[in-house]
N, C-alpha and C. Protein backbone atom coordinates (compact mmCIF):
# COMPACT_ATOMS: atom_id res chain seq x y z
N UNK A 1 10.08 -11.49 -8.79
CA UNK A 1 9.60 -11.11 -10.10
C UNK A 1 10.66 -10.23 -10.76
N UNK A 2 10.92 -10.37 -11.66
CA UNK A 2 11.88 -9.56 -12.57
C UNK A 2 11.12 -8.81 -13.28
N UNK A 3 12.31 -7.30 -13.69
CA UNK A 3 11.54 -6.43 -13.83
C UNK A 3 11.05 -6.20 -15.24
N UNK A 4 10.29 -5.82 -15.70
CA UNK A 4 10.05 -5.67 -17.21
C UNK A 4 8.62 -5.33 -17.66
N UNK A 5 8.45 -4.91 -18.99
CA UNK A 5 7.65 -3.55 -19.26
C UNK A 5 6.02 -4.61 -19.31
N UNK A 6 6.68 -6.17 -19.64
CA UNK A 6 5.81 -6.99 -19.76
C UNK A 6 4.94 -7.08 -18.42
N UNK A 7 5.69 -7.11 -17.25
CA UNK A 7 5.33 -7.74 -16.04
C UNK A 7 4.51 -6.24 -15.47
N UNK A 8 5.11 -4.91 -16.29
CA UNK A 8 4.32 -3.73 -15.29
C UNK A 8 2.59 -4.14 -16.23
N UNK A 9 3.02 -4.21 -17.85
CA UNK A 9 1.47 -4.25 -17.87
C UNK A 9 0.81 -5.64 -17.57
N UNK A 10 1.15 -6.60 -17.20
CA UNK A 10 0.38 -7.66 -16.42
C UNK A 10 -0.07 -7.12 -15.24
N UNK A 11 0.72 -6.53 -14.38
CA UNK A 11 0.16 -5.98 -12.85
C UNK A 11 -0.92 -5.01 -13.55
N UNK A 12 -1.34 -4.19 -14.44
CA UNK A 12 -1.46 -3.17 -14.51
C UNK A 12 -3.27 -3.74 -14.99
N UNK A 13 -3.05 -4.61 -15.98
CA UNK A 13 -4.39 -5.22 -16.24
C UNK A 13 -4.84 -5.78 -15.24
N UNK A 14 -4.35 -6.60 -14.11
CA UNK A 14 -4.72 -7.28 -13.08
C UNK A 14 -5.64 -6.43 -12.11
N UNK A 15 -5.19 -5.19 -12.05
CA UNK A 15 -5.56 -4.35 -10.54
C UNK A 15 -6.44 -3.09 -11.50
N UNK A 16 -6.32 -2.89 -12.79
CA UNK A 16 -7.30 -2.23 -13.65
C UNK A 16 -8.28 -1.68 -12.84
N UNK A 17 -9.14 -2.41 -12.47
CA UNK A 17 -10.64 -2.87 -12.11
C UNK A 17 -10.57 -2.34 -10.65
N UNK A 18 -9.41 -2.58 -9.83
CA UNK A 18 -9.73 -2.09 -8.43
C UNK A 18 -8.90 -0.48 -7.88
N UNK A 19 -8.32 0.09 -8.73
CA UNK A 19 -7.89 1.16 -8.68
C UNK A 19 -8.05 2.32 -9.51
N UNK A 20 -7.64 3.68 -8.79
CA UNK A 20 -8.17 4.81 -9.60
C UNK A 20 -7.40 5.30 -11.00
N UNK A 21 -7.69 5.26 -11.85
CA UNK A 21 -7.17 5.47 -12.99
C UNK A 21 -6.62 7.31 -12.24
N UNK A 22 -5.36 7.92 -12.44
CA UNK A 22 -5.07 9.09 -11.80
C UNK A 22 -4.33 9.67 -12.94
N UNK A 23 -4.04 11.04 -13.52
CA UNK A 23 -3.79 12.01 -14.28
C UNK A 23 -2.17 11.84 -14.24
N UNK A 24 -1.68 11.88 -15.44
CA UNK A 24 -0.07 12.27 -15.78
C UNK A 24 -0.48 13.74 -16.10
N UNK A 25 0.21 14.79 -15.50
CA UNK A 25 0.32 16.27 -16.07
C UNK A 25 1.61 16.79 -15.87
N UNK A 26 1.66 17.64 -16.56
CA UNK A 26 3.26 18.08 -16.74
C UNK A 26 3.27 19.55 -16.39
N UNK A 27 4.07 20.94 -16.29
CA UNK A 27 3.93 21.93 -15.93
C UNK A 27 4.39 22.61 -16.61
N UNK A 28 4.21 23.79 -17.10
CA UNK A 28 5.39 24.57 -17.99
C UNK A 28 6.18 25.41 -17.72
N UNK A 29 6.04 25.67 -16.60
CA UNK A 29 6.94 26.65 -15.49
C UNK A 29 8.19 25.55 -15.46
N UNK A 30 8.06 24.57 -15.01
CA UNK A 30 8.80 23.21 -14.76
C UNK A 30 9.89 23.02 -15.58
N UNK A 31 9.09 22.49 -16.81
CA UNK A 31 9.59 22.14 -17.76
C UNK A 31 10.64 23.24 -18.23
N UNK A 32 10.22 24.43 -18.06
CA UNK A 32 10.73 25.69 -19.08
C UNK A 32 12.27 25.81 -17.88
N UNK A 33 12.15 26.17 -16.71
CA UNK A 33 12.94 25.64 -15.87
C UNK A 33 14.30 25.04 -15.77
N UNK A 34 13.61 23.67 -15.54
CA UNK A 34 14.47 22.36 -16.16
C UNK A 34 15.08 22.22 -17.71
N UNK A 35 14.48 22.80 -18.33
CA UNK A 35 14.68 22.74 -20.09
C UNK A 35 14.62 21.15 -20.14
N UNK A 36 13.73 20.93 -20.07
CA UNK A 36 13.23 19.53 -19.96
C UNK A 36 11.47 19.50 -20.04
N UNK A 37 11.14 18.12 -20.22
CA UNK A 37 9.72 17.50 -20.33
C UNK A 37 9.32 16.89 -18.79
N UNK A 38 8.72 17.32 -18.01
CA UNK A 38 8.68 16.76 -16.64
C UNK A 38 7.01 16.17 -16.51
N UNK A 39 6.90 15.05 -15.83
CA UNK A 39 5.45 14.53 -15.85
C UNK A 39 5.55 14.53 -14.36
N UNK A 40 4.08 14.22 -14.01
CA UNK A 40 3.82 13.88 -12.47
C UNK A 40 2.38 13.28 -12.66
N UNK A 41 2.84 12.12 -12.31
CA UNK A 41 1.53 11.12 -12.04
C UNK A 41 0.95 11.09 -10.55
N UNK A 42 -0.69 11.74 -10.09
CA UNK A 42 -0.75 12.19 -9.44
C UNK A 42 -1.77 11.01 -8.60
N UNK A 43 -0.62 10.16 -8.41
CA UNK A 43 -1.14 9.25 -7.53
C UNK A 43 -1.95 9.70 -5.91
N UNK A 44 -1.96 11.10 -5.31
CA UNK A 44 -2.49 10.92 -4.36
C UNK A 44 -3.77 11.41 -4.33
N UNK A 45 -4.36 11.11 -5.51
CA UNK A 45 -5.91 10.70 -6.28
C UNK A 45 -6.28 10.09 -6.08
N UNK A 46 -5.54 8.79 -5.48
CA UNK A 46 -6.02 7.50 -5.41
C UNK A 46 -6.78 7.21 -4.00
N UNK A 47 -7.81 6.74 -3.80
CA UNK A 47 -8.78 6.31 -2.92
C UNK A 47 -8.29 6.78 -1.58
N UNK A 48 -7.12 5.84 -1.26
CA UNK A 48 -5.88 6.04 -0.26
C UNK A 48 -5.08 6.87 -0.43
N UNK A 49 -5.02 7.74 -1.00
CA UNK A 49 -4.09 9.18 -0.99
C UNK A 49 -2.91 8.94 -1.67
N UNK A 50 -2.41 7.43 -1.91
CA UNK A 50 -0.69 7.44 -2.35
C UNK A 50 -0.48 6.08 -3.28
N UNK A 51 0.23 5.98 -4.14
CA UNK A 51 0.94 4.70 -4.76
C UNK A 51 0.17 3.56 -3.97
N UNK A 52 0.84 3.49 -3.23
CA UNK A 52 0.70 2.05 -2.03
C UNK A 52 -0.56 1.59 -2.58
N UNK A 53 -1.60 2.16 -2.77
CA UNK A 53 -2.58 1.11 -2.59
C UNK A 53 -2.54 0.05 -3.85
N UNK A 54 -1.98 0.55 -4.93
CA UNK A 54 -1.55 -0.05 -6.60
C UNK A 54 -0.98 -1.16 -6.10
N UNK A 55 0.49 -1.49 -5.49
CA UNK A 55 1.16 -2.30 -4.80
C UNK A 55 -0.06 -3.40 -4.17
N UNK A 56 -0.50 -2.51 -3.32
CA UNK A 56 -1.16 -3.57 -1.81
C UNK A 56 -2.59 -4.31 -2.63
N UNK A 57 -2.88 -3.49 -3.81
CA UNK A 57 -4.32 -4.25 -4.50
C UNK A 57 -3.66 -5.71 -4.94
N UNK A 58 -2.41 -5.64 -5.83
CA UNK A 58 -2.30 -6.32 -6.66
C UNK A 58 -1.69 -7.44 -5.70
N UNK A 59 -0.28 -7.16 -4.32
CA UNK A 59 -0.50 -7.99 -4.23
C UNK A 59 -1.14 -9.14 -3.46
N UNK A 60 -2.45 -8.18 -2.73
CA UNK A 60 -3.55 -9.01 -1.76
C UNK A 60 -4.48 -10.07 -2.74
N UNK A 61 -4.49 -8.98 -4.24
CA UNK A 61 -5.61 -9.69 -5.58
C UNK A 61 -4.73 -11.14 -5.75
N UNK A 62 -3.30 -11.24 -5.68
CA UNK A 62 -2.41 -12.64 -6.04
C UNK A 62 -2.61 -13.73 -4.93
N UNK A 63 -3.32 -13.50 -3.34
CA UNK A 63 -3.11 -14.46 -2.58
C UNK A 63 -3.65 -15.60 -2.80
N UNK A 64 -3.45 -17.09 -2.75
CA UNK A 64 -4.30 -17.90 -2.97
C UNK A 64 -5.32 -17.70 -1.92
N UNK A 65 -6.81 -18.80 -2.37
CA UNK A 65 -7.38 -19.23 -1.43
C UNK A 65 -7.46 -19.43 0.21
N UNK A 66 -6.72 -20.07 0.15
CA UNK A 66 -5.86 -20.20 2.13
C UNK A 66 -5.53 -19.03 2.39
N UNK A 67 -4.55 -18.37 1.69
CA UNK A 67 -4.18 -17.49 2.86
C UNK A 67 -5.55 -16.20 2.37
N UNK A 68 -5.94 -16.29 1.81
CA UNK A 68 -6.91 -15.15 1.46
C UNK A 68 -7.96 -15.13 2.81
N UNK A 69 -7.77 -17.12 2.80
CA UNK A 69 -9.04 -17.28 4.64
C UNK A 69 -8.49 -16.97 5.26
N UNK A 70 -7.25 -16.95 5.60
CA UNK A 70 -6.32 -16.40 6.99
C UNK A 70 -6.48 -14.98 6.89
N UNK A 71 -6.42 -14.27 6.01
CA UNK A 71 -6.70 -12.85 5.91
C UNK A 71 -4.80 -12.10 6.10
N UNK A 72 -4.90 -11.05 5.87
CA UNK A 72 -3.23 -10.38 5.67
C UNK A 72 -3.06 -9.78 7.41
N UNK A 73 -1.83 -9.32 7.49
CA UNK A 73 -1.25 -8.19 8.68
C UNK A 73 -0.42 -7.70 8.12
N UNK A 74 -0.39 -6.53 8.37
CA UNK A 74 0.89 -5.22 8.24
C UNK A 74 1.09 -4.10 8.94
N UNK A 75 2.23 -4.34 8.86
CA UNK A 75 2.92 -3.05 9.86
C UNK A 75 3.20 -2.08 9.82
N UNK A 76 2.28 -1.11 9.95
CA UNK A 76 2.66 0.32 9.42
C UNK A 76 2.11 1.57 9.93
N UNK A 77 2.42 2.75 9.77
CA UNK A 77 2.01 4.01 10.28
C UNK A 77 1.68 5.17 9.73
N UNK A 78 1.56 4.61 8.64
CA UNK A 78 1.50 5.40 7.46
C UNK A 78 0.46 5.20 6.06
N UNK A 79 0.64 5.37 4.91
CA UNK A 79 -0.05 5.11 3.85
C UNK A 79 -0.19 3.67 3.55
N UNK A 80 0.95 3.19 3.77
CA UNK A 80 0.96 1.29 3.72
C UNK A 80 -0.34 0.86 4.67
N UNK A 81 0.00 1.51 5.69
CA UNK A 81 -1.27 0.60 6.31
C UNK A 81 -2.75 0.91 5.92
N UNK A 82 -2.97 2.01 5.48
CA UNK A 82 -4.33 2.41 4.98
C UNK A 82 -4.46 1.58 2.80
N UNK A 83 -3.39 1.46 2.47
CA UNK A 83 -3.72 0.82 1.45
C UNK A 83 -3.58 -0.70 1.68
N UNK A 84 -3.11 -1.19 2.47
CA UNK A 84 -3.38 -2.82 2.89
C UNK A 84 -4.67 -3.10 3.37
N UNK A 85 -5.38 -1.80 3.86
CA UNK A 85 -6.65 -2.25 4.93
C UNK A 85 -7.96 -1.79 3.64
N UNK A 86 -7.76 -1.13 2.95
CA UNK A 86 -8.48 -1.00 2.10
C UNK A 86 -8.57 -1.78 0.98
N UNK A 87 -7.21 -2.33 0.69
CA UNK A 87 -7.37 -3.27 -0.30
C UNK A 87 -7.89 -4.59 0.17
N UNK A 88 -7.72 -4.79 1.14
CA UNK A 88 -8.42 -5.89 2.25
C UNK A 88 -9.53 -5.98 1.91
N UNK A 89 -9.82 -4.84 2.37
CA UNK A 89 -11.74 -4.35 2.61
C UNK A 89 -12.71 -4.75 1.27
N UNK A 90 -11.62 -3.88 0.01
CA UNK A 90 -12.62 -3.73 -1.06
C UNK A 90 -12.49 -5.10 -1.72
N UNK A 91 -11.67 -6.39 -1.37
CA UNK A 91 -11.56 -7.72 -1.73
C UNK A 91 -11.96 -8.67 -0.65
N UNK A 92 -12.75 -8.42 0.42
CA UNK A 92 -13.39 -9.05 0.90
C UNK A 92 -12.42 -9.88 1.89
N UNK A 93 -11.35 -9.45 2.52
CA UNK A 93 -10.34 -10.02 2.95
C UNK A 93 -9.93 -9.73 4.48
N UNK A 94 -10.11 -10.67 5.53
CA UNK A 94 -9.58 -9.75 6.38
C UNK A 94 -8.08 -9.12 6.92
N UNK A 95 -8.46 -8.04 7.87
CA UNK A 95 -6.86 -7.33 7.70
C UNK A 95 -6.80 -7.15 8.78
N UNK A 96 -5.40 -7.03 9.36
CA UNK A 96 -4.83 -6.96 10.82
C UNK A 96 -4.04 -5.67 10.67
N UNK A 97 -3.97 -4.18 11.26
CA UNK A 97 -2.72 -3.48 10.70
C UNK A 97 -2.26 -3.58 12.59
N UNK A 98 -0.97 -3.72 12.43
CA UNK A 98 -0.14 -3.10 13.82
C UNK A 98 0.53 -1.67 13.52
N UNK A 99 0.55 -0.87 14.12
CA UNK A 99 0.61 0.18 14.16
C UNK A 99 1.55 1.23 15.55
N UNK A 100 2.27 1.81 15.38
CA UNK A 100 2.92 2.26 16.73
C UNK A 100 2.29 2.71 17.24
N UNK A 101 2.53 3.11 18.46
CA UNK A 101 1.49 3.67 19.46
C UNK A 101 1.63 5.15 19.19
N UNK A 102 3.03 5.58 18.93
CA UNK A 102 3.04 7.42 18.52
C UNK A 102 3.04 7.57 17.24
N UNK A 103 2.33 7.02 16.44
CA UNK A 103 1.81 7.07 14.93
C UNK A 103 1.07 8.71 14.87
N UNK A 104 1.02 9.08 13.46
CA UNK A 104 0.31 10.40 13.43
C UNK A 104 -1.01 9.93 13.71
N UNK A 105 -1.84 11.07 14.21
CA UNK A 105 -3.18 10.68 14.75
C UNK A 105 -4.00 10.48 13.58
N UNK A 106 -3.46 11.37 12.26
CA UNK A 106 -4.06 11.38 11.04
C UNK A 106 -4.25 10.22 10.43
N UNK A 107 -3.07 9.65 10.74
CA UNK A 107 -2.81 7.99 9.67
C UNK A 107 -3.87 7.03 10.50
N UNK A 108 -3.60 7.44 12.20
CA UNK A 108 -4.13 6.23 13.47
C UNK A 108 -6.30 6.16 12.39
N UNK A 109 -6.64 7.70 12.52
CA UNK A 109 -7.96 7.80 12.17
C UNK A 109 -8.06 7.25 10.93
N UNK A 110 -7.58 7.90 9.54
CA UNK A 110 -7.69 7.23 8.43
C UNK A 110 -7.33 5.95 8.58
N UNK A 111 -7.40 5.19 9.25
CA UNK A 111 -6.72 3.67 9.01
C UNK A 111 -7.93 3.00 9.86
N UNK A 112 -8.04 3.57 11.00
CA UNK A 112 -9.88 3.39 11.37
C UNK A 112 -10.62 3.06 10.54
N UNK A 113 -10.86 4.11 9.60
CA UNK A 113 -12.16 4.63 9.17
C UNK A 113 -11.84 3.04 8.27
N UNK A 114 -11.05 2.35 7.53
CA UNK A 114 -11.31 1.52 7.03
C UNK A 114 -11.98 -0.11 7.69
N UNK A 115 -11.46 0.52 8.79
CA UNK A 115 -11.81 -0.61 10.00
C UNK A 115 -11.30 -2.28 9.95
N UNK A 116 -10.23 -2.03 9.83
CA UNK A 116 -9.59 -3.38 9.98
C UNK A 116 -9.19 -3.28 11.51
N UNK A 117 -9.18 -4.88 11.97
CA UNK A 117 -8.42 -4.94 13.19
C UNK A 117 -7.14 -4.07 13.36
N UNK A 118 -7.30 -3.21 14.69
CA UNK A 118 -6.38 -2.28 14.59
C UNK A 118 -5.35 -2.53 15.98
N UNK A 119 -4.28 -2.40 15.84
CA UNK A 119 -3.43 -3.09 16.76
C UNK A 119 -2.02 -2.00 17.33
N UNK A 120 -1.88 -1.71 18.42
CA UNK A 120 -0.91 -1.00 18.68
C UNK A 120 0.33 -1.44 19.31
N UNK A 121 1.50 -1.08 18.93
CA UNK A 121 2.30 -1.51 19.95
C UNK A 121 3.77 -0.32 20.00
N UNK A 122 4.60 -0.51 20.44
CA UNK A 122 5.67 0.85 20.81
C UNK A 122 6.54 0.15 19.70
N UNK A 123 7.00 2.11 19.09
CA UNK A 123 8.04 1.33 17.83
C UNK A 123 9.31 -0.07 17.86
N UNK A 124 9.61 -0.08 19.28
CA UNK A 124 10.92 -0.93 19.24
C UNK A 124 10.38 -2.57 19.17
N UNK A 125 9.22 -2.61 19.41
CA UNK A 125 8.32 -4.11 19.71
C UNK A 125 8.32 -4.51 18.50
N UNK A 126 7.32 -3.29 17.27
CA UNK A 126 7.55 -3.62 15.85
C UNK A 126 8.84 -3.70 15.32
N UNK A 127 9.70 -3.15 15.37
CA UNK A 127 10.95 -3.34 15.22
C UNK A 127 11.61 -5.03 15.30
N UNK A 128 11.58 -5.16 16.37
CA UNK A 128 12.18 -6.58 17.43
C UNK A 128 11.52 -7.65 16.29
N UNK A 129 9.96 -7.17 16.30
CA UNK A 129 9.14 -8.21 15.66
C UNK A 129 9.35 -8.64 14.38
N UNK A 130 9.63 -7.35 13.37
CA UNK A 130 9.96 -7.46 11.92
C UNK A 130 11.10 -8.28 11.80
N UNK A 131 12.22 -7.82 12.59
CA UNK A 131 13.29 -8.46 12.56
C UNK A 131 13.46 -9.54 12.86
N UNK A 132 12.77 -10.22 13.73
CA UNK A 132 12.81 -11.49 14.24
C UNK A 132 11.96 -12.55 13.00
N UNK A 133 10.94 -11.91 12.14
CA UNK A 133 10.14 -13.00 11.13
C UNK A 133 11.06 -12.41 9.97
N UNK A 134 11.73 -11.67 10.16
CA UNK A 134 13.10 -11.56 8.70
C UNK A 134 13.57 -12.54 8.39
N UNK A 135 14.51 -12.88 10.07
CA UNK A 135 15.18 -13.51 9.99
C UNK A 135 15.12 -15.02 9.70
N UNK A 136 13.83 -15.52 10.41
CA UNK A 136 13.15 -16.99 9.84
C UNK A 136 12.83 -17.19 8.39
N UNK A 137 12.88 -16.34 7.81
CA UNK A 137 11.82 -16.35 6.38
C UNK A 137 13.27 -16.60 5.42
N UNK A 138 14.32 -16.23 5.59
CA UNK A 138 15.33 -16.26 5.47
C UNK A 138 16.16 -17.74 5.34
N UNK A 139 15.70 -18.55 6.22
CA UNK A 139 16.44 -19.56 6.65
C UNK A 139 16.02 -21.08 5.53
């Protein structure tokens, strides 16, 4: 997708409906500071705490049919995996996250609580693994 102001507000109407509308505020300490206008869009308002889930709504909301029955997987240890499993969830989709085994315990629970198939394995396995479906996808 190429980038453009057209294509942010297409994503933007698309995922409308499944995400938290979150506050632009600016500071005046900041600003006065900087001698500048500074904003901060305070995405970790959002359901899932961060950006990611904006990303992971819109693009789980684009899958066709088929793979929507196959349901998604992702690999992560972090906020990615809690906004893939939620965007899963709240679209009726199922979700696979793999996850390292020395992941923060914080991310391991929040990523629970959404309850997608939850999957562990040691960082170098995910590693090996990513790299190895890189490289096919590629070809």
């Amino acid at each position: 997708m190429d980038f453009s102001y057209k294509n942010i507000d297409t994503a933007h109407n698309h995922i409308e409906n499944l995400v938290t509308r979150t506050p632009l505020i600016s500071n005046d300490y900041i600003n006065k500071k900087l001698n500048s206008k500074i904003f901060f869009k305070l995405e970790n308002l959002q359901t899932t705490g961060s950006f990611k889930y904006r990303g992971a709504s819109y693009k789980i909301s684009k899958l066709n049919d088929e793979n929507k029955k196959n349901g998604v997987v992702a690999y992560s240890s972090r906020n990615h995996a809690q906004a893939v499993a939620y965007a899963s969830l709240k679209q009726n989709i199922s979700c696979k996250i793999i996850m390292p085994k020395n992941a923060p315990k914080i991310k391991i629970e929040n990523t629970r609580n959404i309850k997608p198939k939850l999957f562990f394995m040691i960082q170098k396995q995910i590693q090996r693994k990513y790299r190895r479906e890189n490289f096919y996808r590629r070809k």
